[in-house]
PDB file of N, CA and C in Angstrom:
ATOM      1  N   UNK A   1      79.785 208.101 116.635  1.00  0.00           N
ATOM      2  CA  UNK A   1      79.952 209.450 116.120  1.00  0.00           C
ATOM      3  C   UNK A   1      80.754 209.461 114.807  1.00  0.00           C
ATOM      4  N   UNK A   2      81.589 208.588 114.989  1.00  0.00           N
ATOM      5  CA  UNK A   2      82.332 208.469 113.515  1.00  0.00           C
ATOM      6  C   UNK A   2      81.455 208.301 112.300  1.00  0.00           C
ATOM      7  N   UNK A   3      80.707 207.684 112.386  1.00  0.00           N
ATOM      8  CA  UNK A   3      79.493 206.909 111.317  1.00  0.00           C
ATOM      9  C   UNK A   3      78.747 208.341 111.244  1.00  0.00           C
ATOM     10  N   UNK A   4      78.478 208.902 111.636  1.00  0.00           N
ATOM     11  CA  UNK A   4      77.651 210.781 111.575  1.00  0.00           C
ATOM     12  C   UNK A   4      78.885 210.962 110.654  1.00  0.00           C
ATOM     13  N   UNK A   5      80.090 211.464 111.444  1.00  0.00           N
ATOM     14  CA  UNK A   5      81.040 212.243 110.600  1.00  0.00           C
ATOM     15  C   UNK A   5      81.215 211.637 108.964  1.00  0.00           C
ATOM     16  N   UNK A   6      81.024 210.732 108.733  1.00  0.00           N
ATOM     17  CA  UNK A   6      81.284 209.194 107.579  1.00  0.00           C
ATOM     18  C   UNK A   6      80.421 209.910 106.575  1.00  0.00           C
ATOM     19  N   UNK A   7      79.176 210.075 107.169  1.00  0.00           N
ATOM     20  CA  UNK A   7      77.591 210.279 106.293  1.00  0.00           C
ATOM     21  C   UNK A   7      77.644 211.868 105.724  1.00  0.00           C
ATOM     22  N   UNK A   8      77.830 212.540 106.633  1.00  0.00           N
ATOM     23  CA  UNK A   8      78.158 213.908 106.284  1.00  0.00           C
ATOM     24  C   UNK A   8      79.076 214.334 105.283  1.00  0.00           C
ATOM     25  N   UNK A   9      80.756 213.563 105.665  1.00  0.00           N
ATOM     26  CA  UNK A   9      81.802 214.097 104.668  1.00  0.00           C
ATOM     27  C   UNK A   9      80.734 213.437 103.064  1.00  0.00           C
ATOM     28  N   UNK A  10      80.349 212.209 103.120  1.00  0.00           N
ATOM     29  CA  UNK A  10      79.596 211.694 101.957  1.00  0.00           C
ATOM     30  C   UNK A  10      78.469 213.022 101.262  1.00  0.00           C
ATOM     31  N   UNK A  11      77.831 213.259 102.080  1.00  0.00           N
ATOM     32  CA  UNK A  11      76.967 214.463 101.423  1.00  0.00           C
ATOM     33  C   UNK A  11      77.580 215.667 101.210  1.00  0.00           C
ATOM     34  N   UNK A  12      78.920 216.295 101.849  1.00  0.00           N
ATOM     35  CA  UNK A  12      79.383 217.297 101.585  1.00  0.00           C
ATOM     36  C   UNK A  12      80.649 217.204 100.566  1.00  0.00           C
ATOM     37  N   UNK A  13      80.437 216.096  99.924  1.00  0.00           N
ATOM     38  CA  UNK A  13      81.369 215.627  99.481  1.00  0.00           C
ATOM     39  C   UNK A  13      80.945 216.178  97.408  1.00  0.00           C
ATOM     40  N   UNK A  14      81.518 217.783  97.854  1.00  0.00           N
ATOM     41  CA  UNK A  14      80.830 218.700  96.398  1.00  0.00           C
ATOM     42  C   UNK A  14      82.103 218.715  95.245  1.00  0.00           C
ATOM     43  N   UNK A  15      83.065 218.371  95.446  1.00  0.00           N
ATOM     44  CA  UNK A  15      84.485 218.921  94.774  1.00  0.00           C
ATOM     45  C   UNK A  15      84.034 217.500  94.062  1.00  0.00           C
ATOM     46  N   UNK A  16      84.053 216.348  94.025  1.00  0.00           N
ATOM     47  CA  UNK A  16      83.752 215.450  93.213  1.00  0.00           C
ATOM     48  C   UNK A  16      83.417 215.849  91.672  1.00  0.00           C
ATOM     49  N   UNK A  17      83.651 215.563  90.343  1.00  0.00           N
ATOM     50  CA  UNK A  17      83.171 216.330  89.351  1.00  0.00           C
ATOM     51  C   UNK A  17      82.208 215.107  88.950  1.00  0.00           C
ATOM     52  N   UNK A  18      81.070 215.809  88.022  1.00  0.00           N
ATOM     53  CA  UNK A  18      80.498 215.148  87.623  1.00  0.00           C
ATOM     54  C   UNK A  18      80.080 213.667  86.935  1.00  0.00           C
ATOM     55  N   UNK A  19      79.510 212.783  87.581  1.00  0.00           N
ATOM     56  CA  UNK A  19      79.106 211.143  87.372  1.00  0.00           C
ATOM     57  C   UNK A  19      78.681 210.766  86.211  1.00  0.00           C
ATOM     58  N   UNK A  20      79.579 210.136  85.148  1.00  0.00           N
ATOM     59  CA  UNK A  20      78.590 209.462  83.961  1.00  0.00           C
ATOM     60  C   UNK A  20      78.474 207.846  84.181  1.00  0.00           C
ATOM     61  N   UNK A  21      77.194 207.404  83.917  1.00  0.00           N
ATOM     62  CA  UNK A  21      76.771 206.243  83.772  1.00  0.00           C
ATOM     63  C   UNK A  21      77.406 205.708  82.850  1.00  0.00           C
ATOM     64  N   UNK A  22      77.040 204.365  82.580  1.00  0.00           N
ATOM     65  CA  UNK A  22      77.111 203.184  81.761  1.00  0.00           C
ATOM     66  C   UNK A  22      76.468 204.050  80.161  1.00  0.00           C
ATOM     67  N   UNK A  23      77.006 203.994  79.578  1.00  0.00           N
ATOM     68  CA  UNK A  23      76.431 204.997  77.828  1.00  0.00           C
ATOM     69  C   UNK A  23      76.270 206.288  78.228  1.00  0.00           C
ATOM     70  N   UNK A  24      77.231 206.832  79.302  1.00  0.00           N
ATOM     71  CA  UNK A  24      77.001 208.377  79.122  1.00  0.00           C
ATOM     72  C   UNK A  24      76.139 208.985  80.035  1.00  0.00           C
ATOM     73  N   UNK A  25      75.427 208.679  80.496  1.00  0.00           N
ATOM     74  CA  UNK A  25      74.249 209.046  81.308  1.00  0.00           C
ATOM     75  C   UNK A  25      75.262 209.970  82.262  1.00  0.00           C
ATOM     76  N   UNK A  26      74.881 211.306  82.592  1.00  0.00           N
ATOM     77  CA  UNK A  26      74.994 211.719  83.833  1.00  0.00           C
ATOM     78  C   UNK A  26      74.155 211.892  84.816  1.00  0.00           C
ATOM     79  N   UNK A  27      74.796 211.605  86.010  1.00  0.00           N
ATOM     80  CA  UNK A  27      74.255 211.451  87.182  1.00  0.00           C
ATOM     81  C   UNK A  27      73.988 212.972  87.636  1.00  0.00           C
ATOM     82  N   UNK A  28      72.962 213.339  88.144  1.00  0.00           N
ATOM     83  CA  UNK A  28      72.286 214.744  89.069  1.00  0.00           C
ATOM     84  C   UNK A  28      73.528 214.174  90.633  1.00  0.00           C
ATOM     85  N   UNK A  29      73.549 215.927  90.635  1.00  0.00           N
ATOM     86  CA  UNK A  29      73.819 216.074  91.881  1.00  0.00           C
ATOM     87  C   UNK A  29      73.371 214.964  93.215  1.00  0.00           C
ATOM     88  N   UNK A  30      71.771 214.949  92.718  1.00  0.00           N
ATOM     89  CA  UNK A  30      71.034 214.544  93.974  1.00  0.00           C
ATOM     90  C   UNK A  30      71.379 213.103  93.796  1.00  0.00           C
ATOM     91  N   UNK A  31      71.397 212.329  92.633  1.00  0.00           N
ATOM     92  CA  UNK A  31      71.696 210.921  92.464  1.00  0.00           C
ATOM     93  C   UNK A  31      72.831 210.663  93.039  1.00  0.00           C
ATOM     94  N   UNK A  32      74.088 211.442  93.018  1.00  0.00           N
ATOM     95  CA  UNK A  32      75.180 211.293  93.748  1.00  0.00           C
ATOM     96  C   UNK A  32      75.258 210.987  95.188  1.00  0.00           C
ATOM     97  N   UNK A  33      74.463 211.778  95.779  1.00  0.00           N
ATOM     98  CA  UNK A  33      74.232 211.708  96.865  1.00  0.00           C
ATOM     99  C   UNK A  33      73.471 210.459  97.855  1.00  0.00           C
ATOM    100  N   UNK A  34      72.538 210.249  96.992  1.00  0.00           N
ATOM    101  CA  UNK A  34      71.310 208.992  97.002  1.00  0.00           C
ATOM    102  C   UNK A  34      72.588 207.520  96.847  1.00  0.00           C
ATOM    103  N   UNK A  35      73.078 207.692  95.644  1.00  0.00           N
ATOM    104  CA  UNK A  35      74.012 206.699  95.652  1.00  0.00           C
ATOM    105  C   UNK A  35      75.526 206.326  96.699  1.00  0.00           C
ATOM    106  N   UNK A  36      76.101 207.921  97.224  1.00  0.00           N
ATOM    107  CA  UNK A  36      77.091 207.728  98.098  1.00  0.00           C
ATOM    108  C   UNK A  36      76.046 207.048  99.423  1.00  0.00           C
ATOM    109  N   UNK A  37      74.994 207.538  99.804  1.00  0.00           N
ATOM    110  CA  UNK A  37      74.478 206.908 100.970  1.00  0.00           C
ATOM    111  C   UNK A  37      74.061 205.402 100.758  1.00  0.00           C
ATOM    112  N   UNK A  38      73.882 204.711  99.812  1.00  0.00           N
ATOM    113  CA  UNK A  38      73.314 203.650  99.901  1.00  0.00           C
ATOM    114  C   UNK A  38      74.504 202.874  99.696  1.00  0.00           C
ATOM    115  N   UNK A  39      76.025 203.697  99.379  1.00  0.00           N
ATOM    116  CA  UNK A  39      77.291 202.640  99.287  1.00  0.00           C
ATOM    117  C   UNK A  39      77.386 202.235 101.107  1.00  0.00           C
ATOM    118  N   UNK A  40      76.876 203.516 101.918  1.00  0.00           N
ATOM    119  CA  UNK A  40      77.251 203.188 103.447  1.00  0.00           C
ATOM    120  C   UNK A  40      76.403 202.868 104.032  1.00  0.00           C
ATOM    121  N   UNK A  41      75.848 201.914 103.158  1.00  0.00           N
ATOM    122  CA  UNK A  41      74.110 200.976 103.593  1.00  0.00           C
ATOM    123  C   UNK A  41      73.222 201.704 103.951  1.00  0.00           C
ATOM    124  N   UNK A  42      72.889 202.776 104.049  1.00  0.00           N
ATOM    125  CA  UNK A  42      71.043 202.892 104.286  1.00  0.00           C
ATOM    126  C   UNK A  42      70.247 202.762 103.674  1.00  0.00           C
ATOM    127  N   UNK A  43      69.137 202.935 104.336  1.00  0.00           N
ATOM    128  CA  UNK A  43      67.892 202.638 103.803  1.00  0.00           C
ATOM    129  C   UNK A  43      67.282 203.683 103.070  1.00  0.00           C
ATOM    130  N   UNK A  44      66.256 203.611 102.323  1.00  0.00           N
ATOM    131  CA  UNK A  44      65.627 204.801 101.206  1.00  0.00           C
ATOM    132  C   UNK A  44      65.031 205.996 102.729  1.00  0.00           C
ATOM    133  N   UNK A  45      64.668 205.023 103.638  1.00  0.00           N
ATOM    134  CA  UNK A  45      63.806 205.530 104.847  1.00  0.00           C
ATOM    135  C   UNK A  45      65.108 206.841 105.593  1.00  0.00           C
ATOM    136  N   UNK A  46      66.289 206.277 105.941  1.00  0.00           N
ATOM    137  CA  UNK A  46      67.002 206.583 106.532  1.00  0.00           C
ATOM    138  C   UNK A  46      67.842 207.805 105.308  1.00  0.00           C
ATOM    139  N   UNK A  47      67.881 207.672 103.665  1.00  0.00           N
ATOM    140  CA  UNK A  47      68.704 208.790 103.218  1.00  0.00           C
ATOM    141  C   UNK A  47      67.021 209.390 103.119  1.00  0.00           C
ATOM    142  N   UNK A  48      65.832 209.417 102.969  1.00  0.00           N
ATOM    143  CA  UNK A  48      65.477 210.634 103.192  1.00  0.00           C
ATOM    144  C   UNK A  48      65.438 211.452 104.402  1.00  0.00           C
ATOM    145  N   UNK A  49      65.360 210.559 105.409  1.00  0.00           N
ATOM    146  CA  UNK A  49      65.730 211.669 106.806  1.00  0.00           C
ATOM    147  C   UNK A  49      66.856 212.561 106.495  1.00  0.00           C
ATOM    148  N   UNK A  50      67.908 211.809 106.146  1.00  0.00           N
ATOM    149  CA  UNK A  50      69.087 211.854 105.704  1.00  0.00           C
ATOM    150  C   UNK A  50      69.232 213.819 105.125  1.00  0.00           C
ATOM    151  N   UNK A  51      68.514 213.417 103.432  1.00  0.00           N
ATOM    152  CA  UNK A  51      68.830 214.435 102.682  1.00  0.00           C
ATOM    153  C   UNK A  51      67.220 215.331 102.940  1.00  0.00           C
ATOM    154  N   UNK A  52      66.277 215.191 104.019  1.00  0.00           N
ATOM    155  CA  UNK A  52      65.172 215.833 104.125  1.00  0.00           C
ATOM    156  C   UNK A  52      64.429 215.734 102.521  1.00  0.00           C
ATOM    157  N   UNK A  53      64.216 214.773 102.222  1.00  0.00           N
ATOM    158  CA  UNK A  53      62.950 214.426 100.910  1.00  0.00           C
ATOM    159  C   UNK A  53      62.646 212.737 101.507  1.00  0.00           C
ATOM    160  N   UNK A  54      61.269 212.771 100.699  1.00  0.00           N
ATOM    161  CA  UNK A  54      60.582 211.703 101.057  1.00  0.00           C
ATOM    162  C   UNK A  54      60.815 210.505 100.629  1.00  0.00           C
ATOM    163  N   UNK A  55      60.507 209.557 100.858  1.00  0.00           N
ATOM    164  CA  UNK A  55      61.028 208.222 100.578  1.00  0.00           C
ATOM    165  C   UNK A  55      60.672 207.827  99.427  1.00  0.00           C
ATOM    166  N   UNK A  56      59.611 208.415  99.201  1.00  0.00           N
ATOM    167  CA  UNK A  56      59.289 208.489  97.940  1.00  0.00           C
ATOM    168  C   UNK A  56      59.718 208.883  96.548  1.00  0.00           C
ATOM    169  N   UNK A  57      60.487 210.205  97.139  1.00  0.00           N
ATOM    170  CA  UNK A  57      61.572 210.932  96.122  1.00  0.00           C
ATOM    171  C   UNK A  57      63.082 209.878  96.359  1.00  0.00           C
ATOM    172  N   UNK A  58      63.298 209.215  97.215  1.00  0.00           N
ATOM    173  CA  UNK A  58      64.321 208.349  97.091  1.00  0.00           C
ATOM    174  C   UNK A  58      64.248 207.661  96.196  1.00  0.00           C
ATOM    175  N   UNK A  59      63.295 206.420  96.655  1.00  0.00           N
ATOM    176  CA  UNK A  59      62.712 205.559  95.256  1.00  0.00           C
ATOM    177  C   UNK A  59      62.730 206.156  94.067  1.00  0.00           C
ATOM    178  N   UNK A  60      62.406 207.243  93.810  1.00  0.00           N
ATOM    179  CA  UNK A  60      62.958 207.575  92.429  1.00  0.00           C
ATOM    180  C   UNK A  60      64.120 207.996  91.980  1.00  0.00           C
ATOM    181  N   UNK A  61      64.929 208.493  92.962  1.00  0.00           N
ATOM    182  CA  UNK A  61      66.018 208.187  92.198  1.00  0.00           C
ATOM    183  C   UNK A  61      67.031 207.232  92.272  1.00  0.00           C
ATOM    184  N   UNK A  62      67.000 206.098  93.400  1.00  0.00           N
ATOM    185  CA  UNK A  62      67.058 204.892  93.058  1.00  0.00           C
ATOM    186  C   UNK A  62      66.675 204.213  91.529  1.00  0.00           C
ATOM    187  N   UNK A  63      65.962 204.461  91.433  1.00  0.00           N
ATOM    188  CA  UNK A  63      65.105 203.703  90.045  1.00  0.00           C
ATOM    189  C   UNK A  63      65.795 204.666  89.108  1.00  0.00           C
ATOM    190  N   UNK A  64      66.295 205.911  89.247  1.00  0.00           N
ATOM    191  CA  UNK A  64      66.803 206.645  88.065  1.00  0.00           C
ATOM    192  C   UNK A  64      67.920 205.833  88.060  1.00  0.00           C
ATOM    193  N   UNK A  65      68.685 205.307  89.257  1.00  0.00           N
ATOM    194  CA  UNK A  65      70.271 205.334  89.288  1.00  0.00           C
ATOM    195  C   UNK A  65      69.968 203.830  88.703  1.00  0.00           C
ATOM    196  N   UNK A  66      69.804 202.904  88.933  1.00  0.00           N
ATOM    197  CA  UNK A  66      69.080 201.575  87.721  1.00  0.00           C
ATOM    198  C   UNK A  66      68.982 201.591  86.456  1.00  0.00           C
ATOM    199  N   UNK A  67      68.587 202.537  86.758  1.00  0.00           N
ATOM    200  CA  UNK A  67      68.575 202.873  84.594  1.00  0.00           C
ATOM    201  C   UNK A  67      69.968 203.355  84.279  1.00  0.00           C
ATOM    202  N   UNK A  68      70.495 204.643  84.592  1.00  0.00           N
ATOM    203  CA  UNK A  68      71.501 205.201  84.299  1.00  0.00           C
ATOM    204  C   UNK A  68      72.648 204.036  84.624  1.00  0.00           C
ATOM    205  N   UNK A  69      72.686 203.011  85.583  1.00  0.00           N
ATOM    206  CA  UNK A  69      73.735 201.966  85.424  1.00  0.00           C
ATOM    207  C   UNK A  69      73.391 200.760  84.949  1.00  0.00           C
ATOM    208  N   UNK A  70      72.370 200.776  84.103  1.00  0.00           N
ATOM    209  CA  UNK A  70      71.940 199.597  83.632  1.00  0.00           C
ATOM    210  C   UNK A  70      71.879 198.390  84.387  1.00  0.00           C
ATOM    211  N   UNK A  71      71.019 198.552  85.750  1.00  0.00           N
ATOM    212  CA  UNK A  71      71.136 197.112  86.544  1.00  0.00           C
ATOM    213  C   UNK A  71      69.911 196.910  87.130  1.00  0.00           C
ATOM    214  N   UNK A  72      69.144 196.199  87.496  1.00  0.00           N
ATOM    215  CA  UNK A  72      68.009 195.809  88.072  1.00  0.00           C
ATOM    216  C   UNK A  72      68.102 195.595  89.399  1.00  0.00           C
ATOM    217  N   UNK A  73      68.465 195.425  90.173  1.00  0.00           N
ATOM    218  CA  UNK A  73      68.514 195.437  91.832  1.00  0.00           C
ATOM    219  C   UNK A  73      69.295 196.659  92.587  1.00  0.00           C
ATOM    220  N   UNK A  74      68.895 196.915  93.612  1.00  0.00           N
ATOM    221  CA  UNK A  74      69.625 198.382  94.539  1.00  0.00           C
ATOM    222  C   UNK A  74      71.085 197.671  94.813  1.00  0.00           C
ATOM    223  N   UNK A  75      71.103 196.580  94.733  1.00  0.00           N
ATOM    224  CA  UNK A  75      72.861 195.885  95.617  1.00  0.00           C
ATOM    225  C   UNK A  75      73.575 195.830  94.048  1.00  0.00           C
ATOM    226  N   UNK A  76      72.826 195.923  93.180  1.00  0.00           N
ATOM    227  CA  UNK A  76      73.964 196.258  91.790  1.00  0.00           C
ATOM    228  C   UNK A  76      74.708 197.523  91.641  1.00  0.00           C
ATOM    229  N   UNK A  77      73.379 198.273  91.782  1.00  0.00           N
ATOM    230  CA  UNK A  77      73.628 199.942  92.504  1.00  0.00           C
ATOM    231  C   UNK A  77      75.019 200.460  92.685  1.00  0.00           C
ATOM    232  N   UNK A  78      75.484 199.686  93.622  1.00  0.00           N
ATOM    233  CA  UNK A  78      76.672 199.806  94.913  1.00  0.00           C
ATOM    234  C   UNK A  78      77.974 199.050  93.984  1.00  0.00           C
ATOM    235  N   UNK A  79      77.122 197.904  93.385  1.00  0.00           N
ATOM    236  CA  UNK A  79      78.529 197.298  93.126  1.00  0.00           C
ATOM    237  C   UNK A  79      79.475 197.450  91.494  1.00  0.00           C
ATOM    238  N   UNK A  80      77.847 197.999  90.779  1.00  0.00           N
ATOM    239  CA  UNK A  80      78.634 198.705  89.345  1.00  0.00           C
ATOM    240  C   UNK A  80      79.172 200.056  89.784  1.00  0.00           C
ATOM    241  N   UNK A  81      78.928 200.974  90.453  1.00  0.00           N
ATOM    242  CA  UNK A  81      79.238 202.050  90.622  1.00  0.00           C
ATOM    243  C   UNK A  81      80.500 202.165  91.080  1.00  0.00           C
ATOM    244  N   UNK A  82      80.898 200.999  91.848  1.00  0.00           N
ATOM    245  CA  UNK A  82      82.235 200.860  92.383  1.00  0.00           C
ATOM    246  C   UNK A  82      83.296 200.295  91.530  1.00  0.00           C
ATOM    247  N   UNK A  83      82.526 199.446  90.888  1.00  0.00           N
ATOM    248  CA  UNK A  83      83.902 198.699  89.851  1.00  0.00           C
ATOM    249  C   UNK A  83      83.916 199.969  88.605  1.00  0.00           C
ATOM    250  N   UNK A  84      82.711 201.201  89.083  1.00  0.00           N
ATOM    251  CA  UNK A  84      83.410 202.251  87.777  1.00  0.00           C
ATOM    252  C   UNK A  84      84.144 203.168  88.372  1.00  0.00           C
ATOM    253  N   UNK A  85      84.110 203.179  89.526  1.00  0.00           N
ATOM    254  CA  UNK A  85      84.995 204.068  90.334  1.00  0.00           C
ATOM    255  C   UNK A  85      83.969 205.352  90.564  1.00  0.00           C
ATOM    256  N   UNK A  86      82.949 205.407  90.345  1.00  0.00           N
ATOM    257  CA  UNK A  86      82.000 206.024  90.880  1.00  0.00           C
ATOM    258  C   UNK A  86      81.811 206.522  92.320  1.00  0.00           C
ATOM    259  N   UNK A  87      81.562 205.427  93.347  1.00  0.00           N
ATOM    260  CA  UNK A  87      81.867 205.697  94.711  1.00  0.00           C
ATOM    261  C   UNK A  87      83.307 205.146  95.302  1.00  0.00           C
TER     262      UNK A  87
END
């Protein structure tokens, strides 16, 4: 139950101010979100159950959040975002 409560404070987690990337890029709301869930490992499958959009709309903004941090793999994702203090 803790891991529910974990996922939730992550999505309700609105007071946060707005995310800039690597050169400025800001991050969408929804990228925030896409990205806090994949810091607490899920899957594209599991944050669209998650945020109710398709896995399909995950993958894209996965692939947005790649560009906007300039990295090529989803486990870079997690780990530039953190050394920017992002998540």
């Amino acid at each position: 139950m803790a891991g529910v409560r974990r996922v939730l404070d992550v999505i309700r987690d609105d007071d946060r101010p707005p995310v800039r990337g690597l050169g400025g890029a800001m991050l969408t709301e929804r990228e925030n979100q896409v990205l806090r869930l994949l810091a607490v490992g899920m899957s594209n499958r599991e944050i669209g159950r998650r945020l109710v959009i398709s896995e399909a709309t995950v993958k894209f903004h996965v692939r947005n959040l790649r560009d906007k941090l300039d990295v090529r793999r989803r486990t870079e994702i997690v780990y530039t975002a953190t050394r920017q203090g992002i998540v």
